[in-house]
N, C-alpha and C. Protein backbone atom coordinates (compact mmCIF):
# COMPACT_ATOMS: atom_id res chain seq x y z
N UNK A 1 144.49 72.90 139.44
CA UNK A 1 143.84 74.11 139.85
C UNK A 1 143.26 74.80 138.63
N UNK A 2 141.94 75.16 138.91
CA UNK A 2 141.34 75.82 137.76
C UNK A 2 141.33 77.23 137.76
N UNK A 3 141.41 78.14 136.82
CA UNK A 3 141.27 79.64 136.48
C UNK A 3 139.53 80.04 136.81
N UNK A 4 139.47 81.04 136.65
CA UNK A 4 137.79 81.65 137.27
C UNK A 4 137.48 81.16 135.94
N UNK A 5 137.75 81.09 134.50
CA UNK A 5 137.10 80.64 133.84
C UNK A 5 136.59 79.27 133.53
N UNK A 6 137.31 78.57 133.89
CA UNK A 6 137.19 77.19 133.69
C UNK A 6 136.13 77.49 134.83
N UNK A 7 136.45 77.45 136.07
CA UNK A 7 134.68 76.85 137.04
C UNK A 7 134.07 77.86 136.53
N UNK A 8 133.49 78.94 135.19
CA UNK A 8 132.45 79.11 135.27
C UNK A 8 132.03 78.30 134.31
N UNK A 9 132.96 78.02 132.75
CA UNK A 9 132.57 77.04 132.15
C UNK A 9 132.22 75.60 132.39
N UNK A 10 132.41 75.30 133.78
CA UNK A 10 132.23 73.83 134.45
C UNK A 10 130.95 74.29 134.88
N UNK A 11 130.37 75.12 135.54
CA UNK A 11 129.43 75.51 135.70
C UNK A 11 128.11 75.96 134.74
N UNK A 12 128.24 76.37 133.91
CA UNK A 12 127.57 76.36 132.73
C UNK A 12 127.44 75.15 131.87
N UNK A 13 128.46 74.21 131.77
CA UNK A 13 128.26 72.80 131.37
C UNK A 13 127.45 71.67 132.57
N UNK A 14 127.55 72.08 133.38
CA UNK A 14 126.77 71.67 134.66
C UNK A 14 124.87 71.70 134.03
N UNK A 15 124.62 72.88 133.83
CA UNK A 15 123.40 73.73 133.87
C UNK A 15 122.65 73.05 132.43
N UNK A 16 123.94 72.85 131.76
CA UNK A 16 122.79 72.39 130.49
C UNK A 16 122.31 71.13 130.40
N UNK A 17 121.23 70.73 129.26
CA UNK A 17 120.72 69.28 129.56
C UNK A 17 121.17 69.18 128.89
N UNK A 18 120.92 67.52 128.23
CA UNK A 18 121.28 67.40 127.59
C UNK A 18 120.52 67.24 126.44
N UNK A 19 120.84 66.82 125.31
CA UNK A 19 120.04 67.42 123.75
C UNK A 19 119.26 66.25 123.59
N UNK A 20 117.72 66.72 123.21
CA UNK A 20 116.37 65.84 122.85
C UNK A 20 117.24 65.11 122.07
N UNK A 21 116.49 64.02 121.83
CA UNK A 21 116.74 62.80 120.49
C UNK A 21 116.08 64.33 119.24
N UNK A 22 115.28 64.80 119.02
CA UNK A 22 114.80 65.70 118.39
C UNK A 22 115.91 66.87 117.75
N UNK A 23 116.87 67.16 118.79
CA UNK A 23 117.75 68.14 118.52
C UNK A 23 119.10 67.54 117.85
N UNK A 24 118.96 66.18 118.66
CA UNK A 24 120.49 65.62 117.92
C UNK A 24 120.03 65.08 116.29
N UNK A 25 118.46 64.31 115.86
CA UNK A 25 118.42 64.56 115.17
C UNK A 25 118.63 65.70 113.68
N UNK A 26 118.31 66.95 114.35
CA UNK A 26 118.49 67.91 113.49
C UNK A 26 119.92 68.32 112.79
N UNK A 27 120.37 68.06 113.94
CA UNK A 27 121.72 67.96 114.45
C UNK A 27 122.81 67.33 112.81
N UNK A 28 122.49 65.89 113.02
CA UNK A 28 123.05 64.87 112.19
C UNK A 28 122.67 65.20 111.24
N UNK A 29 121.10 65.75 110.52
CA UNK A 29 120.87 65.75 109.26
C UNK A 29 121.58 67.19 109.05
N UNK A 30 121.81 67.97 109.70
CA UNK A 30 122.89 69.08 109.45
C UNK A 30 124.18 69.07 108.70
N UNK A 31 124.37 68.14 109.48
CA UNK A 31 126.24 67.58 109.67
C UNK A 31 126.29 66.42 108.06
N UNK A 32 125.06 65.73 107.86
CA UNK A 32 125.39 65.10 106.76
C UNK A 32 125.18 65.67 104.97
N UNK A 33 124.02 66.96 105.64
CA UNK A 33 124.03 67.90 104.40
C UNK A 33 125.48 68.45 103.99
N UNK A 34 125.76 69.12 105.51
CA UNK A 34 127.01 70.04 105.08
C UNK A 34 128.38 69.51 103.85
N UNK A 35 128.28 67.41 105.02
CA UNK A 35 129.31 67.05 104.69
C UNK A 35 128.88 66.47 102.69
N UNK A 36 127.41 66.14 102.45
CA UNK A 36 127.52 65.46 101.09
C UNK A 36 128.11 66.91 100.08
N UNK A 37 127.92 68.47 100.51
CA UNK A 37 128.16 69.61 100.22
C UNK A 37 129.58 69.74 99.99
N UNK A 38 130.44 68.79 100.23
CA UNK A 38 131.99 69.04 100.54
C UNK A 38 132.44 67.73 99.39
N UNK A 39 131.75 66.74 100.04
CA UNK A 39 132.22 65.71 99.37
C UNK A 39 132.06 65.36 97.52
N UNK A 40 130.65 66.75 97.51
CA UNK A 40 130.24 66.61 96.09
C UNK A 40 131.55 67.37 94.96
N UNK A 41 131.79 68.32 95.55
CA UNK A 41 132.85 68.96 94.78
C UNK A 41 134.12 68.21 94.71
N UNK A 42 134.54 67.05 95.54
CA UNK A 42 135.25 66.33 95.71
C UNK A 42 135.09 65.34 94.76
N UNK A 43 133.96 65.04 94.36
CA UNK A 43 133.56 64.07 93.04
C UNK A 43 133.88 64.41 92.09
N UNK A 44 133.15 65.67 91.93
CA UNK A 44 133.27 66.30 90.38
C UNK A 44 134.59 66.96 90.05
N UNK A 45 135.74 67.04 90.86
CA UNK A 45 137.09 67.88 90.76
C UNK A 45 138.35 66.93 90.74
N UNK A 46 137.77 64.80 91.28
CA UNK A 46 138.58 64.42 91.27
C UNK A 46 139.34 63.99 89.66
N UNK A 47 140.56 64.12 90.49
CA UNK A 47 140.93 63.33 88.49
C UNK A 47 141.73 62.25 88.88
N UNK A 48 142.34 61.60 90.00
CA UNK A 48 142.28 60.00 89.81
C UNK A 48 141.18 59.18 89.84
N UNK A 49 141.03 58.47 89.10
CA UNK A 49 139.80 57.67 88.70
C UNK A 49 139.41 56.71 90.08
N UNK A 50 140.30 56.07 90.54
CA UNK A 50 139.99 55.32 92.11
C UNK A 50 139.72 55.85 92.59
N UNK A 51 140.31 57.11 93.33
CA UNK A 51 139.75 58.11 94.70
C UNK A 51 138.34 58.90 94.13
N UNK A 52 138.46 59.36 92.72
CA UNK A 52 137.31 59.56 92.69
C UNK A 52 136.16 58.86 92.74
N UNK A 53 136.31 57.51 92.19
CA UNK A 53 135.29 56.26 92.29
C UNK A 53 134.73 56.01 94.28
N UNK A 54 135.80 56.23 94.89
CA UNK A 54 135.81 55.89 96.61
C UNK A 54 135.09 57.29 96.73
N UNK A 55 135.10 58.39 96.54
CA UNK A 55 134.48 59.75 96.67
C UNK A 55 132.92 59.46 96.24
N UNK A 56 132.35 58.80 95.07
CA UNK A 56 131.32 58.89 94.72
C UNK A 56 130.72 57.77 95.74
N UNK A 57 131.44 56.83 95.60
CA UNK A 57 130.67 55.81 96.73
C UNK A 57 130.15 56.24 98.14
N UNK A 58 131.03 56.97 98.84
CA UNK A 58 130.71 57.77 100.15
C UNK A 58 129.82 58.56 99.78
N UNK A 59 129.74 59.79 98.51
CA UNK A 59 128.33 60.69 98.27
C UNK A 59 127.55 59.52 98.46
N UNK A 60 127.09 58.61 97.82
CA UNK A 60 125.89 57.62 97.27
C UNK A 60 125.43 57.52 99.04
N UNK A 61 126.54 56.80 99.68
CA UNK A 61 126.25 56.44 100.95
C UNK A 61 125.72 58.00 101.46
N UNK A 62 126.28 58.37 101.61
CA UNK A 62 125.77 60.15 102.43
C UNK A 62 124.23 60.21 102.44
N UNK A 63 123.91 60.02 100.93
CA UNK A 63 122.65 60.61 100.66
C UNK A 63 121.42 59.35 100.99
N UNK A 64 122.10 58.00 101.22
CA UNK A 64 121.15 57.03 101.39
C UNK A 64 120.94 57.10 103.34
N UNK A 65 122.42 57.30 104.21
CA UNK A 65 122.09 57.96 104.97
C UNK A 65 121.70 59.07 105.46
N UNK A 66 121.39 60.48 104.88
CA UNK A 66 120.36 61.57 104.91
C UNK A 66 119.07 61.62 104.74
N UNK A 67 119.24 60.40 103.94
CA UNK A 67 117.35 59.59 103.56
C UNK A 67 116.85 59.30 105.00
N UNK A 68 117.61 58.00 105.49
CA UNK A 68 117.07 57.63 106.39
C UNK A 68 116.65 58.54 107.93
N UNK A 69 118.02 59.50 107.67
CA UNK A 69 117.47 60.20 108.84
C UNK A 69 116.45 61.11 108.72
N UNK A 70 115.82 61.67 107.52
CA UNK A 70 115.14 62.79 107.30
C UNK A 70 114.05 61.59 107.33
N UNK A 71 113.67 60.24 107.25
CA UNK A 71 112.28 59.73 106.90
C UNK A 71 111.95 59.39 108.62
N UNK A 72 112.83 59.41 109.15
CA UNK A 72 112.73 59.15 110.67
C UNK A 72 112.18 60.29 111.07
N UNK A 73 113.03 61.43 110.90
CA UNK A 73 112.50 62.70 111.61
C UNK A 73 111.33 62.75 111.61
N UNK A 74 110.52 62.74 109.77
CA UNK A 74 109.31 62.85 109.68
C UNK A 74 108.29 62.11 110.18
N UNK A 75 108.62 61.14 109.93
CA UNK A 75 107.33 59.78 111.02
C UNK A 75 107.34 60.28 112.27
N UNK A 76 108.23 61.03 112.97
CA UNK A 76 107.75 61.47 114.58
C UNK A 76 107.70 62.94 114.33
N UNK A 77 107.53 63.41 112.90
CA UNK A 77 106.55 64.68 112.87
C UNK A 77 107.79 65.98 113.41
N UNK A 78 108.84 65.60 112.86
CA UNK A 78 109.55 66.61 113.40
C UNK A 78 110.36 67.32 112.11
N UNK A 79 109.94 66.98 111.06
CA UNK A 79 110.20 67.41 109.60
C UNK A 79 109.40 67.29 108.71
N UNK A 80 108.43 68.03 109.12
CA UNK A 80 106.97 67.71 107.99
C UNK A 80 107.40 68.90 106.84
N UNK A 81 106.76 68.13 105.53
CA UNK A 81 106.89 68.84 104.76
C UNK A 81 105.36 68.58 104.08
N UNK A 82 105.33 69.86 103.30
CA UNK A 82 104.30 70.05 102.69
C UNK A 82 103.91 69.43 101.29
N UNK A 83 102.97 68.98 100.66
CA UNK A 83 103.17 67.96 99.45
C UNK A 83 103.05 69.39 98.16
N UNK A 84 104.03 68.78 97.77
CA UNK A 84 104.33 69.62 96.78
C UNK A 84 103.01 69.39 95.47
N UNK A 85 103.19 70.35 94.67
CA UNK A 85 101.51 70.47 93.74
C UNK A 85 102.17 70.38 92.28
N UNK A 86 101.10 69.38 91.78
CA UNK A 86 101.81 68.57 90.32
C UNK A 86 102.87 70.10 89.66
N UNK A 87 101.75 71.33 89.48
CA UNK A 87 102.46 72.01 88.89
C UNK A 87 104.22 72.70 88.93
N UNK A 88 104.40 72.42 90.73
CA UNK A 88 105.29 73.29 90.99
C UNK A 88 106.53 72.01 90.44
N UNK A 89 106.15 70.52 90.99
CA UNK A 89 107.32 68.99 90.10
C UNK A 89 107.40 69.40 88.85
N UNK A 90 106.21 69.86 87.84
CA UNK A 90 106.65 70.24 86.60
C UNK A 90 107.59 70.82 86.39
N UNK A 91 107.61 72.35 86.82
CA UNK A 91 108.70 73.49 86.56
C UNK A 91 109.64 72.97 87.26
N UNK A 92 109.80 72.09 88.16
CA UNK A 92 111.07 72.02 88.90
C UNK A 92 111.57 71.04 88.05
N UNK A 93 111.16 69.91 87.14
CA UNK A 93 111.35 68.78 86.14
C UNK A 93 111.79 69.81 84.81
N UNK A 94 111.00 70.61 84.67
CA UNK A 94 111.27 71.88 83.33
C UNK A 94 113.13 72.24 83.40
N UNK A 95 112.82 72.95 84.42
CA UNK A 95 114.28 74.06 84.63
C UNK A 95 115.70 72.75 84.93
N UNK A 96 115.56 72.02 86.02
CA UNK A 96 116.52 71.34 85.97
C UNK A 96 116.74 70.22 84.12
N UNK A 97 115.72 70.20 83.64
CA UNK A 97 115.74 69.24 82.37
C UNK A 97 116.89 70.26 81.23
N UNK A 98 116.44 71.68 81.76
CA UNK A 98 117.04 72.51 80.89
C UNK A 98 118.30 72.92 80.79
N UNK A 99 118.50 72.57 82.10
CA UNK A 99 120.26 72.81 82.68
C UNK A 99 121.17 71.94 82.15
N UNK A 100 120.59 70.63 81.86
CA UNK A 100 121.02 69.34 81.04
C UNK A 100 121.71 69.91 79.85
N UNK A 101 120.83 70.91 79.29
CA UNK A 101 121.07 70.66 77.26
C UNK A 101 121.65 72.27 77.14
């Protein structure tokens, strides 16, 4: 037996569709930003040398799968980006070069 809330939440899960390939896309490249975001501090903080070695391998993977989903999105035009202008790669090549030294 259900409470009035449950059949309205059965009812409201009723009502929704379900999510474009478009939305679940967005979706995943969400979920894999957040997670390379978690896992990176997990790299740089480990101090056993194995788990940290297994930590960097999963970043590497993260970001080769965030590739793929962000080059997908874009070929069906659902993550266009704008081409960036020699000058602005410079300063962005400048400032990060500087953070180095």
């Amino acid at each position: 037996m259900q409470n009035g809330f449950g059949m309205q939440q059965n009812a409201q899960n009723s009502n929704q569709q379900p999510l474009t390939d478009q939305e679940l896309a967005f979706d995943l490249l969400y979920h894999e930003k957040a997670l390379m975001a978690n896992i990176s501090s997990e790299v740089v903080e480990g101090s056993q040398p194995g788990l940290r070695d297994v930590m960097n391998d999963m970043f590497m993977q993260m970001g080769q799968d965030q590739l793929q989903i962000f080059q997908v999105m874009n070929s069906r035009g659902w993550y266009q980006l704008k081409p960036a202008q020699p000058q602005d790669i410079q300063t962005a090549k400048q400032k990060y070069q500087n953070m180095l030294h």
